[in-house]
C-alpha atoms as a PDB file:
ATOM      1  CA  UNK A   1       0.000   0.000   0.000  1.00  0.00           C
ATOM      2  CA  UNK A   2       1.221   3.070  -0.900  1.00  0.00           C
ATOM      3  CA  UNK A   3       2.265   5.769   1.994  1.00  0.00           C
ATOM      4  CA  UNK A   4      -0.308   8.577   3.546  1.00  0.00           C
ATOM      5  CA  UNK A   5      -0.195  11.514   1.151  1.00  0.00           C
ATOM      6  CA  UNK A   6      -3.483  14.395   1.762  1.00  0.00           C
ATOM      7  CA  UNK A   7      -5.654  14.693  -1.473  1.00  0.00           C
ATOM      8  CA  UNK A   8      -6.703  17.997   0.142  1.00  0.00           C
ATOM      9  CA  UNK A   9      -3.870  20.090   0.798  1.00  0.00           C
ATOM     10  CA  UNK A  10      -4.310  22.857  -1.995  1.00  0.00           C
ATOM     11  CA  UNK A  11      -8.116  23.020  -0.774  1.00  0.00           C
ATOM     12  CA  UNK A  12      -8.539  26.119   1.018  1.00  0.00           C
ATOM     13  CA  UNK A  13     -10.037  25.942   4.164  1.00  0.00           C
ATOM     14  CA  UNK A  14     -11.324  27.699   7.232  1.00  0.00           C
ATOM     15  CA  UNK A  15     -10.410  24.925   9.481  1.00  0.00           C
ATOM     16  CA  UNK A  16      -6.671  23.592   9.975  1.00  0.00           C
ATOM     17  CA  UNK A  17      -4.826  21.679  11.269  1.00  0.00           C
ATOM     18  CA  UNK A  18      -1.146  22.060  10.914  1.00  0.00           C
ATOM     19  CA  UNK A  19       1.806  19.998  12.875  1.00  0.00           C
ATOM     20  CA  UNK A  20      -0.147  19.429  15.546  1.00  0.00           C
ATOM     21  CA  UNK A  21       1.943  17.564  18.415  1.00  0.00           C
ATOM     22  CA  UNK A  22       0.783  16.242  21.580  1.00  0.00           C
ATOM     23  CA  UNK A  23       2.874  14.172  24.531  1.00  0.00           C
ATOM     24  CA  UNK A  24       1.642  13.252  27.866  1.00  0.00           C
ATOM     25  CA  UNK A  25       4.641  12.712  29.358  1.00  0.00           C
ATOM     26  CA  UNK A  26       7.190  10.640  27.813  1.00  0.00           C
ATOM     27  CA  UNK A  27       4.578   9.389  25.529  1.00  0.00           C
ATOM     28  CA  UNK A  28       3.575  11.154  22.218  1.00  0.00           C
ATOM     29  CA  UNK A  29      -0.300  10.792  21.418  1.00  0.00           C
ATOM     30  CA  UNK A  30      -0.201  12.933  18.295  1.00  0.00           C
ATOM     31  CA  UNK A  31       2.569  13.818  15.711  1.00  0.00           C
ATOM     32  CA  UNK A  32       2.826  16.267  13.040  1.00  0.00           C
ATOM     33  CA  UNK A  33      -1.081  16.146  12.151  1.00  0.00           C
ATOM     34  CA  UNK A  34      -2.044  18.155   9.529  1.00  0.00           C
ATOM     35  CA  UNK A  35      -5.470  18.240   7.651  1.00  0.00           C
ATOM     36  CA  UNK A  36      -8.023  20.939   6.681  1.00  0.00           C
ATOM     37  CA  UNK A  37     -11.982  20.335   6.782  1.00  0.00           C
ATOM     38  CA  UNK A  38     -13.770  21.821   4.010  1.00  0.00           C
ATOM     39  CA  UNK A  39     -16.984  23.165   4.006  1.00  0.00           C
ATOM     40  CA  UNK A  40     -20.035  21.313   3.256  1.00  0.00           C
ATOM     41  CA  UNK A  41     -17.869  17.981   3.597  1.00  0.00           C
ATOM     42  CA  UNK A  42     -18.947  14.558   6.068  1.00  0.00           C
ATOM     43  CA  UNK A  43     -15.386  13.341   6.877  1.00  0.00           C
ATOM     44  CA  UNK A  44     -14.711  10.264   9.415  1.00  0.00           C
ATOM     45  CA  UNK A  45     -11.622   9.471  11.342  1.00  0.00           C
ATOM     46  CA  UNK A  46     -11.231   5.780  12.140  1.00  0.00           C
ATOM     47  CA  UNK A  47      -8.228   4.402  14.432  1.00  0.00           C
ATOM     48  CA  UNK A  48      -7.892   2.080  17.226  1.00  0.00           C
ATOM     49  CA  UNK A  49      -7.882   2.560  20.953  1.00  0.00           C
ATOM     50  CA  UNK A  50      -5.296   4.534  21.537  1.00  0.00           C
ATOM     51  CA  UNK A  51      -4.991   5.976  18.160  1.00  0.00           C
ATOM     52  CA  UNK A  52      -4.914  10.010  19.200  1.00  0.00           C
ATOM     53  CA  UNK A  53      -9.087  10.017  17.930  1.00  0.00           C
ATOM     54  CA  UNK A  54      -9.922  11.590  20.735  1.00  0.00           C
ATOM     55  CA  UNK A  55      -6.565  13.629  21.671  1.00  0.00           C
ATOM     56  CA  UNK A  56      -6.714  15.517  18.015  1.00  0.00           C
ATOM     57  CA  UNK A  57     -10.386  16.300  18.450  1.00  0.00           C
ATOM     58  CA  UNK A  58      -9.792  17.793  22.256  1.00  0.00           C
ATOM     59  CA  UNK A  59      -6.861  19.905  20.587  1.00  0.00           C
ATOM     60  CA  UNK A  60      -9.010  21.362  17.675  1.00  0.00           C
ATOM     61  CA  UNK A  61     -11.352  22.409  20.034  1.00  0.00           C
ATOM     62  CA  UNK A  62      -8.666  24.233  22.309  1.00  0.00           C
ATOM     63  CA  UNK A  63      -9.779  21.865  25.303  1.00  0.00           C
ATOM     64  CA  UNK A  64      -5.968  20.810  25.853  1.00  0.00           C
ATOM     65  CA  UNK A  65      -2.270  22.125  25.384  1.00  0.00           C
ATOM     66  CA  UNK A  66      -0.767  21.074  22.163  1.00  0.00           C
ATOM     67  CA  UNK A  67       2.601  21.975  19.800  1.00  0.00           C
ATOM     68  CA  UNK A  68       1.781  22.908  16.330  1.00  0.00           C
ATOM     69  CA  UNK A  69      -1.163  25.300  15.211  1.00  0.00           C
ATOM     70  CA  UNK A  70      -4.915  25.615  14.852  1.00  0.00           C
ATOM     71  CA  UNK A  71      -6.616  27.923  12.700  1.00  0.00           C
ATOM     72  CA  UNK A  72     -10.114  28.662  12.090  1.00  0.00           C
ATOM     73  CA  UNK A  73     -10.950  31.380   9.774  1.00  0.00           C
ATOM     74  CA  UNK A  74      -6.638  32.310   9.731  1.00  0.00           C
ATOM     75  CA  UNK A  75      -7.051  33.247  13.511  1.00  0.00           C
ATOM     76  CA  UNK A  76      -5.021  30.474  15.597  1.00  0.00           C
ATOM     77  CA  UNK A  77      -6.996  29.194  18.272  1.00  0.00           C
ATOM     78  CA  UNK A  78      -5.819  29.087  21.990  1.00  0.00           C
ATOM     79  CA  UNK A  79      -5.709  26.656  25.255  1.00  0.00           C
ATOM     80  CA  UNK A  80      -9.759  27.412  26.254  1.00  0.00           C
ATOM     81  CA  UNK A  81     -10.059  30.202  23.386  1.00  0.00           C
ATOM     82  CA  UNK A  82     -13.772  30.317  23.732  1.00  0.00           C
ATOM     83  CA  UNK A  83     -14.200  32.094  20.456  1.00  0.00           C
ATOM     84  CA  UNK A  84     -14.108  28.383  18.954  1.00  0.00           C
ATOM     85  CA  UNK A  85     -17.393  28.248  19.588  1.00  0.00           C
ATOM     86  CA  UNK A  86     -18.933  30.892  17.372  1.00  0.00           C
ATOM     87  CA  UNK A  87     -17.930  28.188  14.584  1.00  0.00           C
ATOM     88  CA  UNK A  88     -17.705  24.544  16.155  1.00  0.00           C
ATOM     89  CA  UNK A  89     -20.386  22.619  17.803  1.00  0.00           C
ATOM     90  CA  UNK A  90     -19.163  19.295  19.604  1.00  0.00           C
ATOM     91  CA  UNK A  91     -20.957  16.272  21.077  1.00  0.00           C
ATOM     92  CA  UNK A  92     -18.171  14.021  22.708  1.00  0.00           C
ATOM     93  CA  UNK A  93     -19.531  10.491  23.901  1.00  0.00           C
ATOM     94  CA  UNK A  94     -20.326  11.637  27.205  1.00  0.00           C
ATOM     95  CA  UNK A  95     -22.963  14.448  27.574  1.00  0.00           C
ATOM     96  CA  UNK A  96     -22.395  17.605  29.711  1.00  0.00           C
ATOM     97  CA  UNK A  97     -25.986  17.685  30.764  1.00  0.00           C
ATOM     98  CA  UNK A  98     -26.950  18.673  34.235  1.00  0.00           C
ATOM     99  CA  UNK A  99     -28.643  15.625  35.883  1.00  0.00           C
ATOM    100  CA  UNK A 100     -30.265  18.392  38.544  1.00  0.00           C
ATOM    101  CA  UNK A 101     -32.565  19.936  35.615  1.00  0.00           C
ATOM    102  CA  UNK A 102     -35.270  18.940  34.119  1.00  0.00           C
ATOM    103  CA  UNK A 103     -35.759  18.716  30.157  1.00  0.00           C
ATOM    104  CA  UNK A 104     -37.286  22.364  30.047  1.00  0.00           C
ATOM    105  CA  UNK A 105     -34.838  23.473  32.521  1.00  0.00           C
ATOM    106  CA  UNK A 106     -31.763  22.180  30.166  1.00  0.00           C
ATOM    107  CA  UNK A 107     -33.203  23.676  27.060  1.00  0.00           C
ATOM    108  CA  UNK A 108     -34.322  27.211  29.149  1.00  0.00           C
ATOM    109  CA  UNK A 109     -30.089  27.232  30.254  1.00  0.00           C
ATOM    110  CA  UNK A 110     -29.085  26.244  26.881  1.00  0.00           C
ATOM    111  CA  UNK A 111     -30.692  29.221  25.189  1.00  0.00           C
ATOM    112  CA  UNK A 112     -29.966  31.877  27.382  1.00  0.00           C
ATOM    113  CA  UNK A 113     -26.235  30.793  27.384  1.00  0.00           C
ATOM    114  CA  UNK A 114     -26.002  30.280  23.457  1.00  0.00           C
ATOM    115  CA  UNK A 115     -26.019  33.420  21.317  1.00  0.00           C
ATOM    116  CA  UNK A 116     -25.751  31.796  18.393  1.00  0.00           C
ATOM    117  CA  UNK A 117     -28.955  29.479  19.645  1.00  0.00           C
ATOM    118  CA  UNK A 118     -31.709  29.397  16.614  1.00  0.00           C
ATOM    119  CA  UNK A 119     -34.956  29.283  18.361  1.00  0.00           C
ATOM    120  CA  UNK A 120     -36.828  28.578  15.442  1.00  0.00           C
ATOM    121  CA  UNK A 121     -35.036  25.458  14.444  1.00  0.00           C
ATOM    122  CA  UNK A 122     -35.348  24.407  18.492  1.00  0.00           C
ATOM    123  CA  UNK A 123     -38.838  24.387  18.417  1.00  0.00           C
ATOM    124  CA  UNK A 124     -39.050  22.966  15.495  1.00  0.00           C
ATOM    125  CA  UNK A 125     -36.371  19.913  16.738  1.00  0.00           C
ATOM    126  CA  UNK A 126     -38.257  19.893  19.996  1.00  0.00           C
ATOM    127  CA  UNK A 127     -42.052  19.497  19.113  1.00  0.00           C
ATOM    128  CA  UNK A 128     -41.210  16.531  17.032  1.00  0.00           C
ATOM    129  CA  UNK A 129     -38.344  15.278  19.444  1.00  0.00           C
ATOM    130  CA  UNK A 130     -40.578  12.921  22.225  1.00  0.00           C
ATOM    131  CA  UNK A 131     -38.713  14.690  25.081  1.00  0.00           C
ATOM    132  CA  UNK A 132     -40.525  14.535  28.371  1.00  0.00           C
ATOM    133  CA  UNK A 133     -39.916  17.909  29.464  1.00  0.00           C
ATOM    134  CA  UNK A 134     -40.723  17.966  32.922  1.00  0.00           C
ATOM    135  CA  UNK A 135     -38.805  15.109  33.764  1.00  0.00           C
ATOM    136  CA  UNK A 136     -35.415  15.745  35.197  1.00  0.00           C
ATOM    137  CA  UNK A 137     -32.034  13.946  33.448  1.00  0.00           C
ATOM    138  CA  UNK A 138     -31.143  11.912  36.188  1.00  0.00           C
ATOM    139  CA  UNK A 139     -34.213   9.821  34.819  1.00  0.00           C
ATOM    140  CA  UNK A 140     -33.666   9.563  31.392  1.00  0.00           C
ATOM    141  CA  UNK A 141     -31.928   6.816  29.227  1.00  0.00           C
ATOM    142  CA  UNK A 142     -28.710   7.013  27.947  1.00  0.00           C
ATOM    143  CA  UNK A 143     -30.369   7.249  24.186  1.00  0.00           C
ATOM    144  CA  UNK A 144     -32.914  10.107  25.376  1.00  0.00           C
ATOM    145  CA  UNK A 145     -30.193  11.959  27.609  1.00  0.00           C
ATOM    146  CA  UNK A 146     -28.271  11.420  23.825  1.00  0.00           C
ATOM    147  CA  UNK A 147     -31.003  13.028  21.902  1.00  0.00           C
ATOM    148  CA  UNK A 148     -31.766  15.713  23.737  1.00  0.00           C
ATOM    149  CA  UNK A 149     -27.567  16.633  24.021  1.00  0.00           C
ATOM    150  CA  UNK A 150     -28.046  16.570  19.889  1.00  0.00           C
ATOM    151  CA  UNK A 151     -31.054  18.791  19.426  1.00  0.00           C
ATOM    152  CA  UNK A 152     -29.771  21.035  21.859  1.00  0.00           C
ATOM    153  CA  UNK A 153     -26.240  21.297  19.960  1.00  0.00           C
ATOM    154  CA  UNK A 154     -27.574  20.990  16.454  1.00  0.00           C
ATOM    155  CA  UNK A 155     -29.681  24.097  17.578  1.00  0.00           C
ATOM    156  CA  UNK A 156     -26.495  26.699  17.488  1.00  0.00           C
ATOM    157  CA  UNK A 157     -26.021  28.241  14.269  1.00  0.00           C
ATOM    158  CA  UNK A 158     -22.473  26.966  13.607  1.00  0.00           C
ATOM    159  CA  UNK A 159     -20.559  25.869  10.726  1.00  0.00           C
ATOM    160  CA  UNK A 160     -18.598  22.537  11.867  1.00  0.00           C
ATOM    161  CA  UNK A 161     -20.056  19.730  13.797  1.00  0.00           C
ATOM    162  CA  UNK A 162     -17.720  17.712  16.002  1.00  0.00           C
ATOM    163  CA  UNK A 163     -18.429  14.015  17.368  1.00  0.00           C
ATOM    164  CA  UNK A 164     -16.416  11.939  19.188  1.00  0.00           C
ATOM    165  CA  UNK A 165     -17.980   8.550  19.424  1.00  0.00           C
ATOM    166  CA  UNK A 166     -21.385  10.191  20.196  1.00  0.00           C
ATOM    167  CA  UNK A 167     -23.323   6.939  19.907  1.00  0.00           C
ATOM    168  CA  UNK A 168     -21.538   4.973  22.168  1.00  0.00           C
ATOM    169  CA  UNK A 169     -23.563   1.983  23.872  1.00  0.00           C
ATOM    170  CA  UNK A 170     -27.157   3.185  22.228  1.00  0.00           C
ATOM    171  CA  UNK A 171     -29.322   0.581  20.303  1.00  0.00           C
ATOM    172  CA  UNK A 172     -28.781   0.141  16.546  1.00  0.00           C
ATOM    173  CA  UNK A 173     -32.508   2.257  16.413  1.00  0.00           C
ATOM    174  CA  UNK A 174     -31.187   5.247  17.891  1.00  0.00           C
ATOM    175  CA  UNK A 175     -27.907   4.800  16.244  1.00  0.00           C
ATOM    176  CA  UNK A 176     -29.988   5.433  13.024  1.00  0.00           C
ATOM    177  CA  UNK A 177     -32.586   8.113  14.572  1.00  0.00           C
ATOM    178  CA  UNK A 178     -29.316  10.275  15.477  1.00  0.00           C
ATOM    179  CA  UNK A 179     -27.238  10.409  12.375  1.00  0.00           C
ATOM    180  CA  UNK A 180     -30.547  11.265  10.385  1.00  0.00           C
ATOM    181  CA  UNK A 181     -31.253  13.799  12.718  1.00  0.00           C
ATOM    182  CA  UNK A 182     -27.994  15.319  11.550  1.00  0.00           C
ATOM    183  CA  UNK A 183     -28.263  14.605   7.857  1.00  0.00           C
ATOM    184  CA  UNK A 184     -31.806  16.458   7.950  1.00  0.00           C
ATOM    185  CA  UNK A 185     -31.357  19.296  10.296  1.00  0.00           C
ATOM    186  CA  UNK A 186     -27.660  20.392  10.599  1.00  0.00           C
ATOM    187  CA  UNK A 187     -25.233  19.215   6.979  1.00  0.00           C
ATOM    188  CA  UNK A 188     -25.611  21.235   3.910  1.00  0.00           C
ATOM    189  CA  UNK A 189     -23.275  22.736   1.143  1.00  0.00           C
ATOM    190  CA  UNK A 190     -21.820  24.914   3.923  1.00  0.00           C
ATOM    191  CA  UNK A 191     -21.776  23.129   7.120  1.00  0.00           C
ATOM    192  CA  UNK A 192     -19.709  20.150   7.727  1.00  0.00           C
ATOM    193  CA  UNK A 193     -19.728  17.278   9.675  1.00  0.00           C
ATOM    194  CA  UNK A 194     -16.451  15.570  11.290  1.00  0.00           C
ATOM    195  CA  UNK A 195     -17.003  12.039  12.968  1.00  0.00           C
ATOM    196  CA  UNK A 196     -14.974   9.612  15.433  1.00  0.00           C
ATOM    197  CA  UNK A 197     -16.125   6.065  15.633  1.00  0.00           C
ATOM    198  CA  UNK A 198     -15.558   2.518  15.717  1.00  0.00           C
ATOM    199  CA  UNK A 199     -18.546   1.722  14.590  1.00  0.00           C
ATOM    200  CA  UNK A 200     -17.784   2.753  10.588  1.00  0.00           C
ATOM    201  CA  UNK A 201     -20.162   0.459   9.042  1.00  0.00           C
ATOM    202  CA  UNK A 202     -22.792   2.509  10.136  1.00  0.00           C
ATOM    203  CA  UNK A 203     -21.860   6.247   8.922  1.00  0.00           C
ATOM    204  CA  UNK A 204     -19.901   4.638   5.724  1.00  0.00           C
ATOM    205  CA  UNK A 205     -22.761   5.377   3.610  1.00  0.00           C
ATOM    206  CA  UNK A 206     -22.401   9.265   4.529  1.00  0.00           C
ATOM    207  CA  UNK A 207     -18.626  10.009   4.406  1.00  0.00           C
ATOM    208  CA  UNK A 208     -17.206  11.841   1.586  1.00  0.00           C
ATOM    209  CA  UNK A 209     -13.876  11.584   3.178  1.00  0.00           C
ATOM    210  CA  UNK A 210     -12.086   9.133   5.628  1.00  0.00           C
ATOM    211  CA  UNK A 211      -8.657   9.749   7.724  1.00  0.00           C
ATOM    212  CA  UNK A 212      -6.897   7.057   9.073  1.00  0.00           C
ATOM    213  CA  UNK A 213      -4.750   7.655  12.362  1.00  0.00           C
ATOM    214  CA  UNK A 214      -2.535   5.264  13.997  1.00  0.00           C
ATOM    215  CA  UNK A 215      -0.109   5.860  16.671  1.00  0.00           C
ATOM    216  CA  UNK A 216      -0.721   9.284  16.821  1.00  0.00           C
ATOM    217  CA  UNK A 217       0.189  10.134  12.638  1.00  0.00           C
ATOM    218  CA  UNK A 218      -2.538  10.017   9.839  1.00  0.00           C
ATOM    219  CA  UNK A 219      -1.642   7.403   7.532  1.00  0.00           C
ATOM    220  CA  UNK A 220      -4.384   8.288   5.130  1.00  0.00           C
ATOM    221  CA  UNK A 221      -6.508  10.946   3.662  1.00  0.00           C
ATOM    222  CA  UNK A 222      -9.105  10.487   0.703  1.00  0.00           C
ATOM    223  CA  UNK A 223     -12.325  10.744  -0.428  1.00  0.00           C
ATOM    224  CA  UNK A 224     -13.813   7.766   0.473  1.00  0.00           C
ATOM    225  CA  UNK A 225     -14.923   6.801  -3.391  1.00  0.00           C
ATOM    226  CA  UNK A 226     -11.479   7.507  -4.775  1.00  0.00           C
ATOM    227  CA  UNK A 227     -10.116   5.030  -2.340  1.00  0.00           C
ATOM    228  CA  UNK A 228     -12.960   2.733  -2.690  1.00  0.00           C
ATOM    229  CA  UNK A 229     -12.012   2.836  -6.763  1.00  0.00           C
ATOM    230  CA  UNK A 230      -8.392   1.684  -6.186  1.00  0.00           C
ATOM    231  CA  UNK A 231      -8.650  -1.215  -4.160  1.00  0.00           C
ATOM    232  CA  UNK A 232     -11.127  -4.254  -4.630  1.00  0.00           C
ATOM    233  CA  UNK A 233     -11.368  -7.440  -2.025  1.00  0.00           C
ATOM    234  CA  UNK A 234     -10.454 -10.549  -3.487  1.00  0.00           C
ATOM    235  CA  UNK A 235     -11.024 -14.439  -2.437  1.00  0.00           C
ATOM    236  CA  UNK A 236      -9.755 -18.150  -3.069  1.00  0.00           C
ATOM    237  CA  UNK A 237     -10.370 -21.069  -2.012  1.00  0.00           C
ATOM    238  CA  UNK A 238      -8.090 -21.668   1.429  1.00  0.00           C
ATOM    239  CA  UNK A 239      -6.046 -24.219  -0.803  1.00  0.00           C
ATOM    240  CA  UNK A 240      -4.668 -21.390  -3.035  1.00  0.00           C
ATOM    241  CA  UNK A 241      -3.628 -18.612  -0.258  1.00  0.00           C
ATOM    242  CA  UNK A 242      -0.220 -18.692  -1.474  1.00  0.00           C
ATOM    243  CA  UNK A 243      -1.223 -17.320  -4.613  1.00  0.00           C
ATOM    244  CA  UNK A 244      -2.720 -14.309  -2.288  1.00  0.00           C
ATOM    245  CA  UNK A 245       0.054 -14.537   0.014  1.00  0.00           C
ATOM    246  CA  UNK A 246       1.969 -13.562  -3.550  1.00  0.00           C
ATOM    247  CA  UNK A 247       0.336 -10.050  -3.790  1.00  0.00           C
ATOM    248  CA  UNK A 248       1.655  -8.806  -0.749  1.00  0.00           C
ATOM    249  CA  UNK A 249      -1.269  -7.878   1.686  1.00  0.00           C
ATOM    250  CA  UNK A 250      -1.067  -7.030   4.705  1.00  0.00           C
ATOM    251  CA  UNK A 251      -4.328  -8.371   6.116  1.00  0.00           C
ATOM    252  CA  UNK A 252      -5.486 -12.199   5.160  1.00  0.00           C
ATOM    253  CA  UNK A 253      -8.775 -13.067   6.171  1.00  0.00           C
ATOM    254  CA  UNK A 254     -10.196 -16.592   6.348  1.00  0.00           C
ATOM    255  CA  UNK A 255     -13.570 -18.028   6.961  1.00  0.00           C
ATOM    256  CA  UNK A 256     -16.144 -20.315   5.282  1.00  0.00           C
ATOM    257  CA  UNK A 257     -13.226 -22.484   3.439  1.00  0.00           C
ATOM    258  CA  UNK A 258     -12.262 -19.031   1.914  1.00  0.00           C
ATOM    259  CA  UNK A 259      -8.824 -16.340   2.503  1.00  0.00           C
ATOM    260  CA  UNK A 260      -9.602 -12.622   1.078  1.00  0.00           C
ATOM    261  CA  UNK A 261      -7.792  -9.738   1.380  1.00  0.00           C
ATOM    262  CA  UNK A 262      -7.692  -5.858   0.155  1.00  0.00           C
ATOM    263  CA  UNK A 263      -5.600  -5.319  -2.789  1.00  0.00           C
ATOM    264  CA  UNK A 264      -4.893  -2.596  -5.447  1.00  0.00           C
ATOM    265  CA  UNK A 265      -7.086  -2.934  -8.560  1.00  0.00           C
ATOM    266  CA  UNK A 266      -5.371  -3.870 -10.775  1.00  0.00           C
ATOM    267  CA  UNK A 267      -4.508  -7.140  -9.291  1.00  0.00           C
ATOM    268  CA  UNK A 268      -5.813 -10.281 -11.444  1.00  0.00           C
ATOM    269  CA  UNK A 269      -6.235 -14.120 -10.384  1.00  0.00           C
ATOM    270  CA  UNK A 270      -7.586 -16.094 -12.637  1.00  0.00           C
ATOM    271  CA  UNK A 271     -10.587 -17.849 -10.978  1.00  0.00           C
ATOM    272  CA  UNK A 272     -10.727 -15.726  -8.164  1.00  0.00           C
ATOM    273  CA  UNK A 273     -13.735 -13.729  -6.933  1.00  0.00           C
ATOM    274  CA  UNK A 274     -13.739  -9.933  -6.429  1.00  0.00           C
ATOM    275  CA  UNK A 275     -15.798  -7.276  -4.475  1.00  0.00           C
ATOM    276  CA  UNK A 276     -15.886  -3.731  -3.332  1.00  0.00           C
ATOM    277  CA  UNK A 277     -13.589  -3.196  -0.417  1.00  0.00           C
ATOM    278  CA  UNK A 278     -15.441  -2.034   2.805  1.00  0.00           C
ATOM    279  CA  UNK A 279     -13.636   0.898   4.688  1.00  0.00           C
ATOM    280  CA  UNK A 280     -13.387  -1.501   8.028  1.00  0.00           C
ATOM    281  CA  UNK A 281     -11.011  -3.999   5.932  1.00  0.00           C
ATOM    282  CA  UNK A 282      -9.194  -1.206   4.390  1.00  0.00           C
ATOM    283  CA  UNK A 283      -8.293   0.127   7.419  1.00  0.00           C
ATOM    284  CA  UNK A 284      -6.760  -3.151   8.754  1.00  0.00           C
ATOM    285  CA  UNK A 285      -5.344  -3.619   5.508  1.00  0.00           C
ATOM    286  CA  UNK A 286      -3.150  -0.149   6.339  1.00  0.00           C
ATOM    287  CA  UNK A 287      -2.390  -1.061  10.303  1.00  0.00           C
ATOM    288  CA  UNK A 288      -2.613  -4.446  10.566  1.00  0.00           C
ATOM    289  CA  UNK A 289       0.170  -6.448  10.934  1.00  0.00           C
ATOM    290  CA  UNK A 290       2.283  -8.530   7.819  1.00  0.00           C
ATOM    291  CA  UNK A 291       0.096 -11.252   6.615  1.00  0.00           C
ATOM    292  CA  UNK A 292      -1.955 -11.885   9.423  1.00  0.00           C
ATOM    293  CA  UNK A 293      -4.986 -13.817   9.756  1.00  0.00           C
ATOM    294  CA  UNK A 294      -8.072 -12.409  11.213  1.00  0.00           C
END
């Protein structure tokens, strides 16, 4: 596979990333990051535990100290530079909701502390949202304590959403409910959407672009259908793996009396089969480990 190079770095951008650096200690969580988000652009950001997923989201944001720089608009942005949030919305994986308050009570605070709050949209959000608004949060689910953490943050009039694994432990129906809540009431040609999850089968459908990070350094950067275009899965019988051992992949999976693996495109066996590669398997392909079986 060939080595992370950004399809986007000539795309102008009001949202940058550039060297970004981050240790804790002896031990570096991000290195040299750089990446821009466009506007009106759904980009994901797949890694593993570990990865610096969360770390490079907390830095964009200004929540932590970092090396290197982030702009917004050409204006750097600080440790706890507040004026982030004229521009960024975030929902992390663990709501900042007051258990104390009740529904109404959340939604009252959120408004009068948001001046970029769009109380026409709220309404809107709310009257269809199912909310029981006299009940406090201590006494809501983890999906409904979810949802209403979305429609209040989806409610600011802001140009870049950022999640960090926001649907963490709900059901598969909520799962769905959320991101369509997002599709139909925040993205357009100007807004964008950047998402951290493990759970990529779910969102692939809706990413334009992907980023792969792995020990702290992106590895990869494309639009999700150019990279889908160059690579293909392809499968044997278990008998012939060394003719897919030949081709070089990193990844070899086997089940069902069948090996597979991600390879370029061009690759040709005669009397193999071939499919679209999924952006799960790609990303093992890039940080798994030399032939290994999975």
């Amino acid at each position: 596979m060939t080595v992370y190079e950004s399809k986007f770095e000539n795309n102008p951008t009001p949202y940058e990333v550039l060297g970004l650096t981050k240790h804790y200690g002896k031990f570096k969580a991000l290195e040299n990051v750089s990446f821009s988000l466009p506007w009106g652009r759904i980009v994901g950001l797949l890694g593993r535990n570990g990865a610096g997923k969360s770390t490079l989201m907390r830095s964009m944001l200004g929540f932590i100290r970092h090396e290197g720089t982030v702009l917004l608009d050409d204006r750097a942005i600080k440790h706890r530079d507040h004026r982030i949030f004229d521009q960024v919305a975030f929902i992390p994986d663990i709501s900042g909701l007051d258990d104390r308050l009740t529904v109404q009570q959340s939604w009252d605070y959120f408004r009068d502390m948001n001046p970029h709050f769009n109380q026409e949209r709220a309404e809107r959000l709310l009257k269809n949202s199912g909310l029981p608004m006299n009940k406090k949060v201590a006494k809501l689910s983890k999906g409904m304590k979810t949802k209403l953490y979305l429609l209040l943050t989806i409610s600011l009039d802001v140009r870049y959403l950022l999640l960090d694994e926001p649907t963490l432990g709900l059901d598969i129906a909520f799962r769905k409910e959320f991101y369509n809540i997002i599709l139909g009431e925040f993205f357009d040609e100007e807004r964008s959407i950047f998402i951290s999850t493990h759970q990529v089968e779910e969102v692939e459908h809706i990413l334009q672009e992907i980023i792969f990070i792995d020990n702290g350094r992106i590895i990869l950067h494309e639009e999700v259908d150019a990279l889908k275009d160059r690579l293909k899965v392809i499968s044997l019988p278990q008998e012939r793996r060394a003719e897919l051992e030949a081709l070089k992949p990193n990844v070899i999976n086997s089940a069902l009396g069948f090996v597979s693996a991600i390879v370029d495109q061009a690759a040709e066996i005669e009397g193999a089969q071939y499919g679209r590669a999924q952006l799960a398997d790609i990303f093992l392909e890039y940080v798994g480990g030399s032939h290994e079986t999975i």
